[in-house]
Each structure stands twice: as structure tokens, then as C-alpha cells.
Protein backbone atom coordinates (compact mmCIF):
# COMPACT_ATOMS: atom_id res chain seq x y z
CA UNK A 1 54.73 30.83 44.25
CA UNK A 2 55.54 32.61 40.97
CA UNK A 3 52.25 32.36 37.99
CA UNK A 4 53.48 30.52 34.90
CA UNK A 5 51.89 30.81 31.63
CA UNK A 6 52.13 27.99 28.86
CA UNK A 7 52.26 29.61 25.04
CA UNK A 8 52.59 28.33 21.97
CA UNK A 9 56.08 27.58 20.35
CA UNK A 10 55.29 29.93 17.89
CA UNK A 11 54.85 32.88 20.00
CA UNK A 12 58.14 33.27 20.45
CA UNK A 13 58.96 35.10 17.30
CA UNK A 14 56.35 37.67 18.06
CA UNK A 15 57.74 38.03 21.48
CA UNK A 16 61.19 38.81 20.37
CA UNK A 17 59.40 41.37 17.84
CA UNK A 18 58.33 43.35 20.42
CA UNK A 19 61.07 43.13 22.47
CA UNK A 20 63.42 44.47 19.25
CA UNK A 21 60.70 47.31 19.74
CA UNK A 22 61.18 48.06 23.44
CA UNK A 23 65.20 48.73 22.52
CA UNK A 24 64.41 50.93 19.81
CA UNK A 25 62.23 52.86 22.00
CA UNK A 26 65.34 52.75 24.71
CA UNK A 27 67.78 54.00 21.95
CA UNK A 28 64.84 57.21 21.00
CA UNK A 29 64.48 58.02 24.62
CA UNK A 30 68.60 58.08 24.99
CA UNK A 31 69.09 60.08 22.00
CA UNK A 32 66.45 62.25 22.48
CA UNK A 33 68.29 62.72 25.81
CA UNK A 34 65.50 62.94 27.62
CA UNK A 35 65.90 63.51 31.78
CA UNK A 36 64.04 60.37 33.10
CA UNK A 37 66.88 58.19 31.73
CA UNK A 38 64.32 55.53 34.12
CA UNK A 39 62.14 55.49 31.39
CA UNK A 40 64.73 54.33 29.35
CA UNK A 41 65.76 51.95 31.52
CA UNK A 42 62.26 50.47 31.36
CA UNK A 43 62.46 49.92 28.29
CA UNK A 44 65.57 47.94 27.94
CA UNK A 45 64.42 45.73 30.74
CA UNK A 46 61.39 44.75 29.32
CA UNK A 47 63.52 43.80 26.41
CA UNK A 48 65.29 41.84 27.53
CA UNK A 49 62.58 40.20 29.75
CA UNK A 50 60.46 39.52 26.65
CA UNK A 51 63.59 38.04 25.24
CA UNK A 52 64.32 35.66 27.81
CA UNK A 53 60.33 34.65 28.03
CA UNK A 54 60.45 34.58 24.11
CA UNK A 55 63.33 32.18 24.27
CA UNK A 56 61.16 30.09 27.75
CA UNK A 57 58.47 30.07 24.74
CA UNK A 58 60.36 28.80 22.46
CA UNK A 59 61.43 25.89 24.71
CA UNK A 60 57.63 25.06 25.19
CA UNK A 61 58.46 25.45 29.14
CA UNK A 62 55.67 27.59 31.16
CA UNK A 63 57.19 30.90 30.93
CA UNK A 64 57.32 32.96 34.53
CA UNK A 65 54.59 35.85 34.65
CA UNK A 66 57.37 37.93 36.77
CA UNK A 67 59.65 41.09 35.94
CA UNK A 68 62.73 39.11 37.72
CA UNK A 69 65.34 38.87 35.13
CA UNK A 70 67.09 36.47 37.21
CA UNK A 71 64.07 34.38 38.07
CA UNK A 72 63.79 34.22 33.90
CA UNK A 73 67.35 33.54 33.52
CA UNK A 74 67.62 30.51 35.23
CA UNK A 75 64.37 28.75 33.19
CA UNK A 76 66.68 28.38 29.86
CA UNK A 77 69.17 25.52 30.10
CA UNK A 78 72.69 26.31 30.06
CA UNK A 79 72.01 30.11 30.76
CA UNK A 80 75.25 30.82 31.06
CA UNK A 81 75.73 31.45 28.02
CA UNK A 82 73.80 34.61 27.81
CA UNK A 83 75.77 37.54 27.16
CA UNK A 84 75.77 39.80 30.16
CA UNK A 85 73.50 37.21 32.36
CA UNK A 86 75.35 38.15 35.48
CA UNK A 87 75.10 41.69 34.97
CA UNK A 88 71.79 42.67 34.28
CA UNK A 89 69.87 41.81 37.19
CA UNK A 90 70.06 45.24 38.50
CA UNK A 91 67.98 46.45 35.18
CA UNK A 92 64.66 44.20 37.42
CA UNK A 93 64.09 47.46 39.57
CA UNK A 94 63.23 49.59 36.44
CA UNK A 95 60.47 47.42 35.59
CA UNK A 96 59.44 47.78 39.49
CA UNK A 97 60.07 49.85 42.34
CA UNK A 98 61.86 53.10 40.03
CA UNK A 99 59.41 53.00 37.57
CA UNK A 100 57.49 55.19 40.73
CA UNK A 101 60.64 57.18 41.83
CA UNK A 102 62.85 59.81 40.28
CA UNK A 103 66.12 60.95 40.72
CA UNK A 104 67.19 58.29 43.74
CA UNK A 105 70.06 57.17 42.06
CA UNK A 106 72.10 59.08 39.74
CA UNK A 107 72.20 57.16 36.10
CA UNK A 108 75.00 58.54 33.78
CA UNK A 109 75.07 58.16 29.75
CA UNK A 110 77.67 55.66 30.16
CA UNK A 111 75.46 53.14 32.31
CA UNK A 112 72.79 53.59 29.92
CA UNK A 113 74.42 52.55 26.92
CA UNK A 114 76.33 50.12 28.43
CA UNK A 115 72.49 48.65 29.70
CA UNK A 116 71.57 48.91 25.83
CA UNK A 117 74.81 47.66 24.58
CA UNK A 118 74.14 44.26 26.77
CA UNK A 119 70.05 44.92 25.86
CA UNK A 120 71.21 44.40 22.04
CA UNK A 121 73.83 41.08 22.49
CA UNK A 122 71.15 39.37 24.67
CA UNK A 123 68.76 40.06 21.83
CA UNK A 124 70.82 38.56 19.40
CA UNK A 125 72.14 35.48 21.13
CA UNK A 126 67.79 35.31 21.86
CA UNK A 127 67.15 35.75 17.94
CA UNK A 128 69.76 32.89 17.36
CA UNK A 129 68.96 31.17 20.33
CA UNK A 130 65.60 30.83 18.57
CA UNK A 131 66.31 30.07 15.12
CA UNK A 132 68.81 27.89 15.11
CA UNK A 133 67.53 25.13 17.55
């Protein structure tokens, strides 16, 4: 059974403050071109993770206490509508199992933007998402 967590409505802001962080610290590590492109990896999951529980917050539902972007996904009504919510789920395995390997799988510059390009919609539609309901 997966731990759930109940916050306050108001955490969600903060949440999606700190997951604006994690991308910006995915866009230095890319630029900086540094050759653990996991590490950057990391960090655009766990944006978008602490989007999707900001957004679980916001809907005053317990939020999941899991790295499982699809198990976080399917929590927010209508998810559909997330940009890029069918093709993301492969970004779970940086916040797991490859955060303790290296060099498994080959990640080129174009899979890593396209991760940050997705990172950045999902954070937006979460920002609106937010403050418009």
C-alpha cells in the first residue's frame, strides 16, 4: 500500500517553487554539459513530481509519498490533460534505480531537452492548474 500525506492547500505554491528550482538546476547541469546527464535527469523528475504532488495539494487530496510519476498522475482528475502525461513515465527510474548506475543506457542531448522541454509545459499547465481553479 502506497503512504499518503495530507498538506495544507496552501502548500502547494511552495511546492511548485521548488519544483521551478529542480528545472533550473536540470537546465545548469545540461548547459554546463556535464557527463552524468542522470543527474540531470533527476532533477527534471523531481520536478515534475513536486508538480504533480503540488497540484494533489492543491486539490486537498492526500498526496502519494512515492517517486511514480504515473502513480501521481492518475490522483488529479481529468489528467489527461497534462502535457506530455503519457510520455514521461520513463523519467520515474531517475529518481530510483539510475540514480545508483552510470552509463547503462546511453542518454543523448536531444532526449534531455526534450525531458526538460515536457519538464517546463507540465510546470506551466501545474502553475495554471493552480491558480486558476
Amino acid at each position: 500500500m502506497t503512504p499518503n500525506r495530507l498538506f495544507k492547500k496552501a502548500y502547494a505554491k511552495e511546492l511548485l517553487q521548488v519544483a521551478t528550482e529542480d528545472l533550473e538546476s536540470a537546465v545548469i547541469l545540461k548547459d554546463g554539459h556535464v557527463s552524468r546527464k542522470e543527474n540531470a535527469l533527476f532533477h527534471v523528475q523531481q520536478s515534475i513530481e513536486k508538480a504533480l504532488k503540488a497540484c494533489i495539494c492543491h486539490l486537498e487530496q492526500p498526496v502519494p509519498l512515492v517517486h511514480d510519476l504515473i502513480t501521481l498522475i492518475k490522483v488529479i482528475p481529468d489528467y489527461e490533460n497534462i502535457p506530455h502525461h503519457d510520455g514521461i513515465y520513463d523519467l520515474t527510474q531517475f529518481a530510483t534505480i539510475r540514480r545508483y548506475e552510470e552509463g547503462v543506457a546511453i542518454i543523448t542531448e536531444e532526449e534531455l531537452t526534450e525531458s526538460i522541454d515536457a519538464a517546463t509545459k507540465i510546470l506551466q499547465w501545474a502553475n495554471d492548474f493552480i491558480t486558476k481553479s
